[in-house]
N, C-alpha and C. Protein backbone atom coordinates (compact mmCIF):
# COMPACT_ATOMS: atom_id res chain seq x y z
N UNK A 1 13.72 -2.57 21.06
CA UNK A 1 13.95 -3.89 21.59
C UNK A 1 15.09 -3.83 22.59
N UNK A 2 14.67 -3.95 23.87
CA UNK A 2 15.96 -4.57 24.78
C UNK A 2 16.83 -5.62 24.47
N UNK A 3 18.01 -4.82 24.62
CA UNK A 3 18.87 -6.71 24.15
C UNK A 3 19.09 -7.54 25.86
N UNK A 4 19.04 -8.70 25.89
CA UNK A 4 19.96 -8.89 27.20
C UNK A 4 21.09 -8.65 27.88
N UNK A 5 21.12 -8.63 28.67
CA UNK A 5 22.30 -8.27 29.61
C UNK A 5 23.54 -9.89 29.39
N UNK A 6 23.16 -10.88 29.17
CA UNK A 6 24.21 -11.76 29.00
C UNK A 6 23.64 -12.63 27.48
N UNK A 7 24.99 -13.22 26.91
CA UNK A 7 25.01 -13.74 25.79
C UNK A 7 26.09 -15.04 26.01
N UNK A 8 25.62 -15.96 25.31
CA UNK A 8 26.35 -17.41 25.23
C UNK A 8 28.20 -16.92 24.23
N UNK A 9 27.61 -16.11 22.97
CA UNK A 9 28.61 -15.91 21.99
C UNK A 9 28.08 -14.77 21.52
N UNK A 10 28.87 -14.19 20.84
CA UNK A 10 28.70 -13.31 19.96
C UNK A 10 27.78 -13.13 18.88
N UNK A 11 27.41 -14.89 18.24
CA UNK A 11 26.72 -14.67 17.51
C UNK A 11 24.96 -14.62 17.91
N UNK A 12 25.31 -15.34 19.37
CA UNK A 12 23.48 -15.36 19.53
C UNK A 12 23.29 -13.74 19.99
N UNK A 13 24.20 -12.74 19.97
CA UNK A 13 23.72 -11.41 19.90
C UNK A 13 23.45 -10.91 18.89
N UNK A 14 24.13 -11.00 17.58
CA UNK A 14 23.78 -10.36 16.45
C UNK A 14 22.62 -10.78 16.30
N UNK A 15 22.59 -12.53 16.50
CA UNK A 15 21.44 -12.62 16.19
C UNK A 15 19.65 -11.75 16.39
N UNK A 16 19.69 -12.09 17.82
CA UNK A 16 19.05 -10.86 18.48
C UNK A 16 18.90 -9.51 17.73
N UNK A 17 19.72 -8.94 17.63
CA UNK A 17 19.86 -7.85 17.03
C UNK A 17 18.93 -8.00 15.66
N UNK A 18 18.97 -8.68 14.93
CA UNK A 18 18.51 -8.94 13.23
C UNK A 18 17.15 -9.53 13.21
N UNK A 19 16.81 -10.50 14.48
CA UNK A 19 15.82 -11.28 14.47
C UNK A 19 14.47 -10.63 14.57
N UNK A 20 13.73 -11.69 13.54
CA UNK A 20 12.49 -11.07 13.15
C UNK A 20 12.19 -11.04 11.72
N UNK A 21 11.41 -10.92 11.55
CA UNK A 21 10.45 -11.25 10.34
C UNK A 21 11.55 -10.32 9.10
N UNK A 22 11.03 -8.73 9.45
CA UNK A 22 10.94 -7.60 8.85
C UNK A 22 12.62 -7.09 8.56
N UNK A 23 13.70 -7.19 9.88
CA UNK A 23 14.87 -6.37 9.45
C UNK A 23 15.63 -6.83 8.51
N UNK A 24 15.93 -8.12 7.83
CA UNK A 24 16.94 -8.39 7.27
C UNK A 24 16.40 -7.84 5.75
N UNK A 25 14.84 -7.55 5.81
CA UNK A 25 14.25 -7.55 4.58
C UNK A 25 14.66 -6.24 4.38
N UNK A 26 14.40 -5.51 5.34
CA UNK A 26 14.46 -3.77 5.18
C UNK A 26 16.11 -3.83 4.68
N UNK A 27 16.86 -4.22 5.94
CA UNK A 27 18.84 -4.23 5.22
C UNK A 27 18.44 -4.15 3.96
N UNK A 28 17.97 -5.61 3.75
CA UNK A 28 17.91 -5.84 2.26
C UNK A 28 17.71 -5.30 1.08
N UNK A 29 16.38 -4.03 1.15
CA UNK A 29 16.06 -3.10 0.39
C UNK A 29 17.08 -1.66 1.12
N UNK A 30 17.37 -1.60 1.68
CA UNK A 30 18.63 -0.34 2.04
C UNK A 30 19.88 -0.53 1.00
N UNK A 31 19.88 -1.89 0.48
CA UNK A 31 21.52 -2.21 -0.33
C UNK A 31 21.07 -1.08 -1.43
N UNK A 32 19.88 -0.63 -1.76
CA UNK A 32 19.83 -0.07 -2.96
C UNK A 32 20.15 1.40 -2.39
N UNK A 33 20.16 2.20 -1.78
CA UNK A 33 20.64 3.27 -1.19
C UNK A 33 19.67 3.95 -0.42
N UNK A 34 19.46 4.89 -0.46
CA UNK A 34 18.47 6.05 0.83
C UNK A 34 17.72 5.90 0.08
N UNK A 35 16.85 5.32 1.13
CA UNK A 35 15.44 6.09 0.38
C UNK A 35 14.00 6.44 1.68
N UNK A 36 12.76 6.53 0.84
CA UNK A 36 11.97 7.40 2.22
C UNK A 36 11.38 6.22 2.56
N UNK A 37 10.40 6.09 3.56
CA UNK A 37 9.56 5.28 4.38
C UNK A 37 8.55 5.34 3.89
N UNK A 38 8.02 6.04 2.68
CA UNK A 38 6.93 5.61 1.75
C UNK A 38 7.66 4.76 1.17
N UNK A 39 8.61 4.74 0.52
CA UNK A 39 9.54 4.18 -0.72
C UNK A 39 9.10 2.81 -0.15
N UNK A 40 10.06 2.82 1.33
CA UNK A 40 10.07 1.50 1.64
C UNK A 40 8.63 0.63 2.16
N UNK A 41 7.80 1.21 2.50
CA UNK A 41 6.92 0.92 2.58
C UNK A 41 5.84 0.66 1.48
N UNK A 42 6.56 0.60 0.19
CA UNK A 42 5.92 0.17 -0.97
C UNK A 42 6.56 -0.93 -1.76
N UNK A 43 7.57 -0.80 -0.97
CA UNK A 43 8.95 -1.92 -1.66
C UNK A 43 8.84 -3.53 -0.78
N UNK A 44 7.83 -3.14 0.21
CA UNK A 44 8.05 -4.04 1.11
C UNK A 44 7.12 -4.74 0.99
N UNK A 45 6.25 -5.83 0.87
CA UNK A 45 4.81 -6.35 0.53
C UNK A 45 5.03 -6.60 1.68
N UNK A 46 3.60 -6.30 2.51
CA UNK A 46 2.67 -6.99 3.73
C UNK A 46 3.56 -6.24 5.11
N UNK A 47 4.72 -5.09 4.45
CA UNK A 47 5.06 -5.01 6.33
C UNK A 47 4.04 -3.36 6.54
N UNK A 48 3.82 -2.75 7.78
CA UNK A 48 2.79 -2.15 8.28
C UNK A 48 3.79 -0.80 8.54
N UNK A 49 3.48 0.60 8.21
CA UNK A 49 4.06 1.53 8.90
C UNK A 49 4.63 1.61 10.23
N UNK A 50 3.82 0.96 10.74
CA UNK A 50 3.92 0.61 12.36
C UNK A 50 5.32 0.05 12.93
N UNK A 51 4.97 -1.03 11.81
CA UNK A 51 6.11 -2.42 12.27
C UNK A 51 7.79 -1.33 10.93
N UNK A 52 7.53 -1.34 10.14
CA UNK A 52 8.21 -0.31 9.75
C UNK A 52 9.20 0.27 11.01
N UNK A 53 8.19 1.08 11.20
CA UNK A 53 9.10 2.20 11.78
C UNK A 53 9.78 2.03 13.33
N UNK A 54 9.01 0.85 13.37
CA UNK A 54 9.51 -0.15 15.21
C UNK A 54 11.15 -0.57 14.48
N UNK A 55 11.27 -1.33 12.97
CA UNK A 55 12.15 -1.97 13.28
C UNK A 55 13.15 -0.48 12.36
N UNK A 56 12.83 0.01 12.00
CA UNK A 56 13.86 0.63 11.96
C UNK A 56 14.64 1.81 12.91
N UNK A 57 13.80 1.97 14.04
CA UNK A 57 13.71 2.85 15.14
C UNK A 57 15.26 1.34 15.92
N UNK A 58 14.70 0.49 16.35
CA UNK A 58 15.81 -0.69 15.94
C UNK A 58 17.05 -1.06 15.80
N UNK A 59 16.89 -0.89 14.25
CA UNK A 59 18.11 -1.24 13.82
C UNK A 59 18.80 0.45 13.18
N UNK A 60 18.20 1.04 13.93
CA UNK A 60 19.22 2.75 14.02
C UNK A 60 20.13 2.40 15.65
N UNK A 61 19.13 1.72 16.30
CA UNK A 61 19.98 1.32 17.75
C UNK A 61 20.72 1.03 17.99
N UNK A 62 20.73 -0.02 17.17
CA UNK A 62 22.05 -0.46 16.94
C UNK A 62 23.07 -0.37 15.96
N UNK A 63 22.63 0.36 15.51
CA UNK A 63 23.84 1.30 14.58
C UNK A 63 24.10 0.57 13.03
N UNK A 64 22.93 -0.16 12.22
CA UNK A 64 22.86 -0.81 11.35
C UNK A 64 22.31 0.70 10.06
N UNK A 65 21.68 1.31 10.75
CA UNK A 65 20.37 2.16 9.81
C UNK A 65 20.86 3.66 10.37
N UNK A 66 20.85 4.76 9.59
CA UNK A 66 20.67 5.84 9.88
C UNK A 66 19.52 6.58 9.05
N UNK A 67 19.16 7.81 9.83
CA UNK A 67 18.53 8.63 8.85
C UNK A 67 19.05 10.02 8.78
N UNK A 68 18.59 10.74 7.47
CA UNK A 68 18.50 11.93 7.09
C UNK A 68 17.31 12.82 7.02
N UNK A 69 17.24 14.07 8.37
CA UNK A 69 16.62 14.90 7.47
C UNK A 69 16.44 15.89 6.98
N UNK A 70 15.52 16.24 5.91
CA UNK A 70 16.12 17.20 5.46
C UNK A 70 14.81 18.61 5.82
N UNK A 71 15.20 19.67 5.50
CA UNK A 71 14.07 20.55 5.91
C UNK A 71 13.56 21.28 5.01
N UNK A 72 12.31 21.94 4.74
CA UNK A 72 11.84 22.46 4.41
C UNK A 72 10.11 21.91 4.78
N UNK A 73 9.24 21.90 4.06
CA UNK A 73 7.95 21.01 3.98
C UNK A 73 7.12 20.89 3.02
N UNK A 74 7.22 19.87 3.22
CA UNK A 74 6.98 18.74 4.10
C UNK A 74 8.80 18.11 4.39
N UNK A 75 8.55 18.00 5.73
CA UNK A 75 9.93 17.26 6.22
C UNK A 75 10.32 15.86 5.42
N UNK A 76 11.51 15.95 4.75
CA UNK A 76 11.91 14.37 4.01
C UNK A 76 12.81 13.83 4.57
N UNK A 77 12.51 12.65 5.09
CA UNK A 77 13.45 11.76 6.03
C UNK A 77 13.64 10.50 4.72
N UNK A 78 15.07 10.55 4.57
CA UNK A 78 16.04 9.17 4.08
C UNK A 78 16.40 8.37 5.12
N UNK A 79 16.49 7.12 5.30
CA UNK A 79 17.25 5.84 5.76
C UNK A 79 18.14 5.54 4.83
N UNK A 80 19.30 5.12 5.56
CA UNK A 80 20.11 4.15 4.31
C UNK A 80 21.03 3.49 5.60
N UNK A 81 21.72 2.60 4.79
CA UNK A 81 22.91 1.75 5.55
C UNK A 81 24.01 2.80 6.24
N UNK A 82 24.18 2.64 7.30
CA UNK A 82 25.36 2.77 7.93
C UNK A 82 26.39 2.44 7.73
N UNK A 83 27.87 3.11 7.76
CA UNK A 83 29.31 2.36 7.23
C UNK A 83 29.98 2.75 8.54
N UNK A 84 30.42 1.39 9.10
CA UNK A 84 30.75 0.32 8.32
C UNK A 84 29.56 -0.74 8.82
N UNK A 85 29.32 -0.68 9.79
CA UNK A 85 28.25 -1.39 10.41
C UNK A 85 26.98 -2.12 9.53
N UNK A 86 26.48 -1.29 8.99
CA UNK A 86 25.26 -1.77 7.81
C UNK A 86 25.66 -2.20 6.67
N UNK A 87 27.21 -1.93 6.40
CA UNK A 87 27.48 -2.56 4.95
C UNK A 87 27.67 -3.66 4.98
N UNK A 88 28.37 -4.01 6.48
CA UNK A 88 29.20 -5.71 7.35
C UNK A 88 28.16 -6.21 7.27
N UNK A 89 26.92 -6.27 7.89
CA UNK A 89 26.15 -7.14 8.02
C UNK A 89 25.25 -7.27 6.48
N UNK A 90 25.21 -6.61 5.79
CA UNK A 90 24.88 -6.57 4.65
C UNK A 90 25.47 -8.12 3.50
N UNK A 91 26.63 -7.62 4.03
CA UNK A 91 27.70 -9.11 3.43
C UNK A 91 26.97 -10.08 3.82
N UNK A 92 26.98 -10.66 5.12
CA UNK A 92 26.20 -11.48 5.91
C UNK A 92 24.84 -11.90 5.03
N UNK A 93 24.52 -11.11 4.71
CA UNK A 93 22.43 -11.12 4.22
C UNK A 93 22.82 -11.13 2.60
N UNK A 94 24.03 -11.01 2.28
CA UNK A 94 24.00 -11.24 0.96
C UNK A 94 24.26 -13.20 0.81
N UNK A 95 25.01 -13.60 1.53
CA UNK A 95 25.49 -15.17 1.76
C UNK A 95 24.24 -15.72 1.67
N UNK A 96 23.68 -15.01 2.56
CA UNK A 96 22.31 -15.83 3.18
C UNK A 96 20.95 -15.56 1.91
N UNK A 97 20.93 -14.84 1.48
CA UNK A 97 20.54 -14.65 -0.32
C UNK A 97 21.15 -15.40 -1.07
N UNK A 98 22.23 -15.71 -1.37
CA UNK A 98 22.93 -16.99 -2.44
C UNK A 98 22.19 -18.30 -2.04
N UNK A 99 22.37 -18.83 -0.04
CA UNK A 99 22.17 -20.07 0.12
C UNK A 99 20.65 -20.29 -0.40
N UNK A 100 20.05 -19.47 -0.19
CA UNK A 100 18.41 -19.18 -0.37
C UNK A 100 18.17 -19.75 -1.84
N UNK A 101 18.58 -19.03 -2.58
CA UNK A 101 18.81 -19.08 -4.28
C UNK A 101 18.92 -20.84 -4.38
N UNK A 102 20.38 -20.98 -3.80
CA UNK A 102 20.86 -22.27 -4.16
C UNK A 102 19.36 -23.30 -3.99
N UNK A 103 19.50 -23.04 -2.58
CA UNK A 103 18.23 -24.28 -1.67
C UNK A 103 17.05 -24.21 -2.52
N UNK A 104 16.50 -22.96 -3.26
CA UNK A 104 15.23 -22.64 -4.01
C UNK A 104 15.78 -23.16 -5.62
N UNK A 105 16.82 -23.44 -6.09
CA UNK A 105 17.12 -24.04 -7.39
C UNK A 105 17.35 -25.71 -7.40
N UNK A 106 18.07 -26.18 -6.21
CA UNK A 106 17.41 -27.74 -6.11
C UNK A 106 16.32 -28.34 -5.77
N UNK A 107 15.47 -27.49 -4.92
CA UNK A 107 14.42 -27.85 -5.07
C UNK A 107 13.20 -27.67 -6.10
N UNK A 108 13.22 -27.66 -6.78
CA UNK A 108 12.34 -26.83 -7.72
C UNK A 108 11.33 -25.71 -7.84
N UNK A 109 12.10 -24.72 -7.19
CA UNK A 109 11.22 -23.43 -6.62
C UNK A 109 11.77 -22.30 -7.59
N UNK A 110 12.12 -22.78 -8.73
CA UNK A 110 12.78 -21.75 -9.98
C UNK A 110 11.86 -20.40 -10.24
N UNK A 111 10.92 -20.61 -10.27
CA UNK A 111 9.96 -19.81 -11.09
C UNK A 111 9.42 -18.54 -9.96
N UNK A 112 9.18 -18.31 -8.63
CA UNK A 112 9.55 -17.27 -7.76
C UNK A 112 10.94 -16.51 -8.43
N UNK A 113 12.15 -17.54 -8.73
CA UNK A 113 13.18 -16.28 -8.58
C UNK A 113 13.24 -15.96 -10.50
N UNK A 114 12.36 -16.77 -11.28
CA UNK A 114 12.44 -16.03 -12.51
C UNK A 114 11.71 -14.72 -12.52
N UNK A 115 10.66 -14.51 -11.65
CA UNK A 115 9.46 -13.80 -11.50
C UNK A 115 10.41 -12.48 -10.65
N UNK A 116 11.43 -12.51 -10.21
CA UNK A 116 12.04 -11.13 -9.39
C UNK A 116 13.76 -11.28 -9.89
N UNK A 117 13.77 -12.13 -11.33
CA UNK A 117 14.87 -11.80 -11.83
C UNK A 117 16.02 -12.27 -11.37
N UNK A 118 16.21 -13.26 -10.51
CA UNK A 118 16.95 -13.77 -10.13
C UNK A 118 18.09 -15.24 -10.51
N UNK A 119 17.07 -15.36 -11.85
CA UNK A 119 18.13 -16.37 -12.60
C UNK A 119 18.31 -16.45 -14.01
């Protein structure tokens, strides 16, 4: 993804940076540590190898995601969070997981987060 050449603030860049369906989800499953692109691609309901590996090709760009690999064969490639970069915005996507929670417990949307353990 090209970013633009000009920005209003700071934040409509991060934004940019994060926006989209798929990355905050992937961050999201990275909090648990390295793991492979099968892993995540089984952890992830409905996202596509494809789109996978676009957004994490991505958010390595910008310095959110790294990988590991390792050798022998079959070649094993890890992703995990970046420090400090992927842990910062991590904070960020954790807030935004509480408000989620909150907004899904007054409204009566309980039973999604009993179903993934969340209350």
């Amino acid at each position: 993804m090209k970013l633009r050449e000009t920005f209003t603030c700071p934040l409509e860049l991060t934004h940019d940076m994060l926006k989209g369906k798929w990355k905050p989800i992937i961050l999201w499953r990275l909090r648990l540590g390295k793991t492979t692109l099968a892993q995540l691609e089984r952890d992830i309901d409905g996202i596509t190898q494809k789109m996978l590996l676009e957004h994490l090709k991505e958010l390595a760009a910008f310095g959110f995601v790294d990988k590991e690999v390792s050798g022998g064969y079959p070649l094993k490639t890890s992703y995990f969070l970046t420090r400090p970069q992927g842990e910062r915005v991590l904070a960020a996507l954790t807030i935004m997981q509480e408000i989620g929670i909150d907004y899904m417990k007054e409204h009566g949307m309980e039973e999604p987060l009993r179903e993934r353990g969340l209350l």
